[in-house]
PDB file of N, CA and C in Angstrom:
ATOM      1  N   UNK A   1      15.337 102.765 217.126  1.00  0.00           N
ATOM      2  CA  UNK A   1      16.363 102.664 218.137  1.00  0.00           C
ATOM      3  C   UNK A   1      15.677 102.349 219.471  1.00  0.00           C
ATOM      4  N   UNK A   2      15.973 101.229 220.263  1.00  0.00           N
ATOM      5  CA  UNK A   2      15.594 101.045 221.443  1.00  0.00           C
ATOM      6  C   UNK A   2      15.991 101.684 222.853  1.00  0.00           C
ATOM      7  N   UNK A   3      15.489 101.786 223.830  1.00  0.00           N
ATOM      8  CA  UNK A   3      15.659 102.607 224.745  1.00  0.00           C
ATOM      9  C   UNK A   3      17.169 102.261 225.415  1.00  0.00           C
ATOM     10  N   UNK A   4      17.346 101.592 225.324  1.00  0.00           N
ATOM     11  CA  UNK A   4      18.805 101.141 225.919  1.00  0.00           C
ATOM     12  C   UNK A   4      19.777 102.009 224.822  1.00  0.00           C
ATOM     13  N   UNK A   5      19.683 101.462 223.997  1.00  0.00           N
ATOM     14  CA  UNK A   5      20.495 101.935 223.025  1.00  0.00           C
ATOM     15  C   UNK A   5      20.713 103.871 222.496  1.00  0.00           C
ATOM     16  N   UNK A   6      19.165 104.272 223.166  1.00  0.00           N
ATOM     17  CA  UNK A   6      19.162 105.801 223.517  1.00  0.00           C
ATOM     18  C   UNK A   6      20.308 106.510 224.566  1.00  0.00           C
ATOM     19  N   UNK A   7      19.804 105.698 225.536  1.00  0.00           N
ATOM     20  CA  UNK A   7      20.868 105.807 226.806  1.00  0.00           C
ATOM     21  C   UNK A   7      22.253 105.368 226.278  1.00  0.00           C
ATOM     22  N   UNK A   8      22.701 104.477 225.972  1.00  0.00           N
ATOM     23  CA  UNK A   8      24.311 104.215 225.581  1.00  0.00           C
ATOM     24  C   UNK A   8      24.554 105.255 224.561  1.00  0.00           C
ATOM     25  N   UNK A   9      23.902 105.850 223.491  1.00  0.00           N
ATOM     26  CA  UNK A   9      24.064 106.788 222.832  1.00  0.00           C
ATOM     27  C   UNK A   9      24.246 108.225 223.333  1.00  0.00           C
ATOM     28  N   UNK A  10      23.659 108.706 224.536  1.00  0.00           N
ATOM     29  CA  UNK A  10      23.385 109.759 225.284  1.00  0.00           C
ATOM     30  C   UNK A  10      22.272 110.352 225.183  1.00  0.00           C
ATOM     31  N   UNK A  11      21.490 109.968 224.308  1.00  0.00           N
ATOM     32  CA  UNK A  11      20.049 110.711 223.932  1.00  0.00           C
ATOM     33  C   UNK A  11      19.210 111.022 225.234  1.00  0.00           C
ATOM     34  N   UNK A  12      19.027 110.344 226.363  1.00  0.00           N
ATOM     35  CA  UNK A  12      18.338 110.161 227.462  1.00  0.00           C
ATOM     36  C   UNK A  12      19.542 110.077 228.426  1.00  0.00           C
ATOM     37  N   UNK A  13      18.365 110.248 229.631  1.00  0.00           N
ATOM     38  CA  UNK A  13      19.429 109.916 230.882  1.00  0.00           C
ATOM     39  C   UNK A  13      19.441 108.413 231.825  1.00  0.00           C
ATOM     40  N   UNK A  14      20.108 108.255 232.302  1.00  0.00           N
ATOM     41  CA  UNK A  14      20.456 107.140 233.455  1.00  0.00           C
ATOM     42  C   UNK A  14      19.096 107.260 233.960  1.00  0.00           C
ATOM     43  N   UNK A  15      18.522 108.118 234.763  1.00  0.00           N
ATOM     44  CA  UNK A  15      17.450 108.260 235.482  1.00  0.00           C
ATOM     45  C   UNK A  15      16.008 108.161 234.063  1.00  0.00           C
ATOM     46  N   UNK A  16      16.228 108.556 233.036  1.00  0.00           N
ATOM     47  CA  UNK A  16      14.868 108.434 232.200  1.00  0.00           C
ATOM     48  C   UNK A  16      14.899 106.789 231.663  1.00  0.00           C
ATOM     49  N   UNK A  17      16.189 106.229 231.799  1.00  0.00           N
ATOM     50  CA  UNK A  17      16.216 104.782 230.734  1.00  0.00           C
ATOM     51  C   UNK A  17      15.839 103.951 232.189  1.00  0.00           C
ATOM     52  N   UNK A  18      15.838 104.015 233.351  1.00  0.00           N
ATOM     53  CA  UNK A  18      15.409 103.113 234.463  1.00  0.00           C
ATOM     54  C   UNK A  18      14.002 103.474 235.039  1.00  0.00           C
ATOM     55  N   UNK A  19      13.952 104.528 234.485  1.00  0.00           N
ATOM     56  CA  UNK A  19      12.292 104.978 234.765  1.00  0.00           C
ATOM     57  C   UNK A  19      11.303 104.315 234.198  1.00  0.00           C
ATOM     58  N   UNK A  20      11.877 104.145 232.686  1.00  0.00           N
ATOM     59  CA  UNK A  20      11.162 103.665 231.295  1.00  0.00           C
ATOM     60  C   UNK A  20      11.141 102.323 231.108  1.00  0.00           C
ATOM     61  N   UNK A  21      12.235 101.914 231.770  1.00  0.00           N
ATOM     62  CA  UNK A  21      12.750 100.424 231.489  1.00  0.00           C
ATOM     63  C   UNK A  21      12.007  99.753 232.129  1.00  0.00           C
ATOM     64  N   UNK A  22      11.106 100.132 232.906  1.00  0.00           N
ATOM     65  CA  UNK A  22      10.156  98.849 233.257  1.00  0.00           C
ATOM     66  C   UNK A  22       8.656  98.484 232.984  1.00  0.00           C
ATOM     67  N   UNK A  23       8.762  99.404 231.532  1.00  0.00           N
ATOM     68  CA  UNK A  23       7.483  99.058 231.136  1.00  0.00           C
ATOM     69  C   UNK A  23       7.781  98.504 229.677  1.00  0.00           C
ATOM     70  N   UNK A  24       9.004  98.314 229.255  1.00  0.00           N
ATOM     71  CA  UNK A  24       9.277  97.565 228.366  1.00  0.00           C
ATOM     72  C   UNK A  24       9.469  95.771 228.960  1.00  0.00           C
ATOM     73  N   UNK A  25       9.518  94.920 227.336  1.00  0.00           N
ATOM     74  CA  UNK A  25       9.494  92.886 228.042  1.00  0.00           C
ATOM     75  C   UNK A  25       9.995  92.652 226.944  1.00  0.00           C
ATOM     76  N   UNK A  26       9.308  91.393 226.399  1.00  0.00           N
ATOM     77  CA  UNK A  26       9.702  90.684 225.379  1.00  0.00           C
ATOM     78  C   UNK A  26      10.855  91.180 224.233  1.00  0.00           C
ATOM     79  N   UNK A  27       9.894  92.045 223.441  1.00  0.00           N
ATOM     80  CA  UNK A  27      10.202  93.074 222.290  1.00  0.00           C
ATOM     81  C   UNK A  27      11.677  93.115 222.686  1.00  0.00           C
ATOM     82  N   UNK A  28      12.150  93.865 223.926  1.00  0.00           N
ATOM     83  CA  UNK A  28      13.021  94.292 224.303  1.00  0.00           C
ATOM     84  C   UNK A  28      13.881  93.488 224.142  1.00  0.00           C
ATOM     85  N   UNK A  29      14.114  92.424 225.339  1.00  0.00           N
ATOM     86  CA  UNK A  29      14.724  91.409 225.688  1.00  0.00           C
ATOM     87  C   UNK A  29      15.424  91.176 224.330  1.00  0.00           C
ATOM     88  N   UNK A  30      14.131  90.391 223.358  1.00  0.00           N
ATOM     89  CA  UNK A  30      14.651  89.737 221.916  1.00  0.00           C
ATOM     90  C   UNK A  30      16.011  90.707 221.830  1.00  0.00           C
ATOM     91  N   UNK A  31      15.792  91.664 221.557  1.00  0.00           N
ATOM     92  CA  UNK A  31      16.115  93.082 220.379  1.00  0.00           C
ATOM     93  C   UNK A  31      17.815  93.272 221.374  1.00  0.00           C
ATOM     94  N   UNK A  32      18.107  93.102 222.679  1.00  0.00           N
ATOM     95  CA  UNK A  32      19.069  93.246 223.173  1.00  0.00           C
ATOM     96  C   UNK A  32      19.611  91.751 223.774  1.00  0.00           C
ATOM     97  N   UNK A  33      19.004  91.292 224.188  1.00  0.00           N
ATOM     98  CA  UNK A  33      19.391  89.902 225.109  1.00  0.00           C
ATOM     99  C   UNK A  33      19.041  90.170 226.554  1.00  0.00           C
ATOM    100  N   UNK A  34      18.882  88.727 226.893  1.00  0.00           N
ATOM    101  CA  UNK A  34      18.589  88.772 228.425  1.00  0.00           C
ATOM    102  C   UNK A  34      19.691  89.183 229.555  1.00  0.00           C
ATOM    103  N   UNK A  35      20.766  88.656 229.341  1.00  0.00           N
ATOM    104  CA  UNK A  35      21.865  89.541 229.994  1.00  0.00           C
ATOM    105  C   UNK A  35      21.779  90.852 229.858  1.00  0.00           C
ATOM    106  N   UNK A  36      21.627  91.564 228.677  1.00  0.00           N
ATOM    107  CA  UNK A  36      22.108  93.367 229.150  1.00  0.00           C
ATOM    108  C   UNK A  36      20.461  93.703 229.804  1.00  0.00           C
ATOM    109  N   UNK A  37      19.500  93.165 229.021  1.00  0.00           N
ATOM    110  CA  UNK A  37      18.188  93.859 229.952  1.00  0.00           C
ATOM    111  C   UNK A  37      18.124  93.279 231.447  1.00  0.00           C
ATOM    112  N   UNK A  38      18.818  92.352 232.012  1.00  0.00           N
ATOM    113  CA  UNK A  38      18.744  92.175 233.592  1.00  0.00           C
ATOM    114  C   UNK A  38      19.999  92.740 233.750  1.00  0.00           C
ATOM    115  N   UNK A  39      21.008  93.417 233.106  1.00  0.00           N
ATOM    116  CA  UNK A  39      21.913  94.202 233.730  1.00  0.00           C
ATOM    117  C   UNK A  39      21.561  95.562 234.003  1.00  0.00           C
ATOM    118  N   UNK A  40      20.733  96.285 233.651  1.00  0.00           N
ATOM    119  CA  UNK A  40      20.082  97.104 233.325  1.00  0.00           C
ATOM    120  C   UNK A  40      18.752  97.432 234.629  1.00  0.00           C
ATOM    121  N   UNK A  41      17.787  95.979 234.587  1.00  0.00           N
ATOM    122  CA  UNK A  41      16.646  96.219 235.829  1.00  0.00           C
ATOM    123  C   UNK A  41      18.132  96.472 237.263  1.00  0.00           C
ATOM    124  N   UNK A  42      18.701  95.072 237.399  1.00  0.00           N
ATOM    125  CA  UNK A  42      19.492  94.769 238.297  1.00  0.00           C
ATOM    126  C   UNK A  42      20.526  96.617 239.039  1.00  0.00           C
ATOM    127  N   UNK A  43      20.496  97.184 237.749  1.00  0.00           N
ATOM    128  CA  UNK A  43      21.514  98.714 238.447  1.00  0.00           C
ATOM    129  C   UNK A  43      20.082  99.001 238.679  1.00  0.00           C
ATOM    130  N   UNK A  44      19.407  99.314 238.409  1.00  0.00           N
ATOM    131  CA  UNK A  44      18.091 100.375 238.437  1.00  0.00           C
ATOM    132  C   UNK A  44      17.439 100.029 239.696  1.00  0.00           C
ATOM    133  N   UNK A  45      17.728  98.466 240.211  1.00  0.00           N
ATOM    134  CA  UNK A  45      17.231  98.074 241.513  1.00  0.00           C
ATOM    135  C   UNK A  45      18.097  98.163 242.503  1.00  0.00           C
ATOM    136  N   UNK A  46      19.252  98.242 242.185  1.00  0.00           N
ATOM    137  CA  UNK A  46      20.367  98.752 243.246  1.00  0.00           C
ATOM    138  C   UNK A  46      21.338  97.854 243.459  1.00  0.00           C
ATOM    139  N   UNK A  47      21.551  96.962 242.941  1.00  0.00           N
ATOM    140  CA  UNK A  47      21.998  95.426 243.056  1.00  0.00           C
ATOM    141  C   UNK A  47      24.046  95.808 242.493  1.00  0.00           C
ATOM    142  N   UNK A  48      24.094  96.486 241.453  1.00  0.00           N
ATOM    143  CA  UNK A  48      25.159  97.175 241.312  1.00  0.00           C
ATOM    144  C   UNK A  48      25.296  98.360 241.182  1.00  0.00           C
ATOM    145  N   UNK A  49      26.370  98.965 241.322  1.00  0.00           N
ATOM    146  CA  UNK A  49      26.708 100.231 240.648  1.00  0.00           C
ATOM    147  C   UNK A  49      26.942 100.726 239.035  1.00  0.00           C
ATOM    148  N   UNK A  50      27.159  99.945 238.516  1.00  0.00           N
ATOM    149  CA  UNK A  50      27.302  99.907 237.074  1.00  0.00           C
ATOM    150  C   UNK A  50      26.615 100.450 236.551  1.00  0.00           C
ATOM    151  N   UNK A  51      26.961 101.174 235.038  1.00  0.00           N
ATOM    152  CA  UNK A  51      25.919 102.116 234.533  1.00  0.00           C
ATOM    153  C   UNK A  51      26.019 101.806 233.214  1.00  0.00           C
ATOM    154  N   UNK A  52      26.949 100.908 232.550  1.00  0.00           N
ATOM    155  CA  UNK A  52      27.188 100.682 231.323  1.00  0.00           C
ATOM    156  C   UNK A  52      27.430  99.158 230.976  1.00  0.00           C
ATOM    157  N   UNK A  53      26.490  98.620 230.232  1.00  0.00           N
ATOM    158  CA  UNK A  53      26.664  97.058 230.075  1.00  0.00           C
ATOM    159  C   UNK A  53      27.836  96.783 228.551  1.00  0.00           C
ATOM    160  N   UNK A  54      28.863  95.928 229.045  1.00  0.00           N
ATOM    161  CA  UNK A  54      30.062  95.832 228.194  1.00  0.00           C
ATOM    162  C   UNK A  54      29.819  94.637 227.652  1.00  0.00           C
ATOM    163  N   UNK A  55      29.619  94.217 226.256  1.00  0.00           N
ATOM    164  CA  UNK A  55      29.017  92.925 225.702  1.00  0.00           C
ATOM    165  C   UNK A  55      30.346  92.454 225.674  1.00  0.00           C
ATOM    166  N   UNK A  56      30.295  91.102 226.215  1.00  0.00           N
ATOM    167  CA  UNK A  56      31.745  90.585 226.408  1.00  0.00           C
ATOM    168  C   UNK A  56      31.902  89.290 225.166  1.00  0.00           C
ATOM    169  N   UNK A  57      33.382  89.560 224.513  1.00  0.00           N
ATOM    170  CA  UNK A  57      33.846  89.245 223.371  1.00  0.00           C
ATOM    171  C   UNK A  57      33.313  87.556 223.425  1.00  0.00           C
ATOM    172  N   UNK A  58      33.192  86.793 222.272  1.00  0.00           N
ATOM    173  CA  UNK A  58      33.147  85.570 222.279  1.00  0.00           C
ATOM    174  C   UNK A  58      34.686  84.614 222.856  1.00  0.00           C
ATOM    175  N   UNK A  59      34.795  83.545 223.325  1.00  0.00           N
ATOM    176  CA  UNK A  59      35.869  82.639 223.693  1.00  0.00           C
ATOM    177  C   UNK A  59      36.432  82.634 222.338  1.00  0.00           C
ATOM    178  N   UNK A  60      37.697  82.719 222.284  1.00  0.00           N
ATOM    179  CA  UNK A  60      38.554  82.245 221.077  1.00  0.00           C
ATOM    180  C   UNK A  60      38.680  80.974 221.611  1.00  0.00           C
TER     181      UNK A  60
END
């Protein structure tokens, strides 16, 4: 289970998954996508408030 996926689960906190999250890259990225891991640096840098990345449905 990847660290993101700890945090959306509750296993960890907001403050331990942005602590951690920046010593994870690639691995990561692949394993989630580049959208939720720069949604993710982007709250942790202050850029939003958001705390939960919502994978948004495909276009019908």
């Amino acid at each position: 289970m990847n660290i993101i996926k700890k945090y959306e689960f509750g296993y960890i906190t907001y403050e331990q998954l942005i602590e951690e999250l920046w010593g994870y890259g690639q691995q990561l990225i692949n394993e989630v996508g580049i959208d939720c891991f720069c949604f993710y640096i982007e709250s942790g840098a202050g850029y939003h408030k958001n705390r939960y990345y919502i994978f948004p449905y495909p276009p019908k």
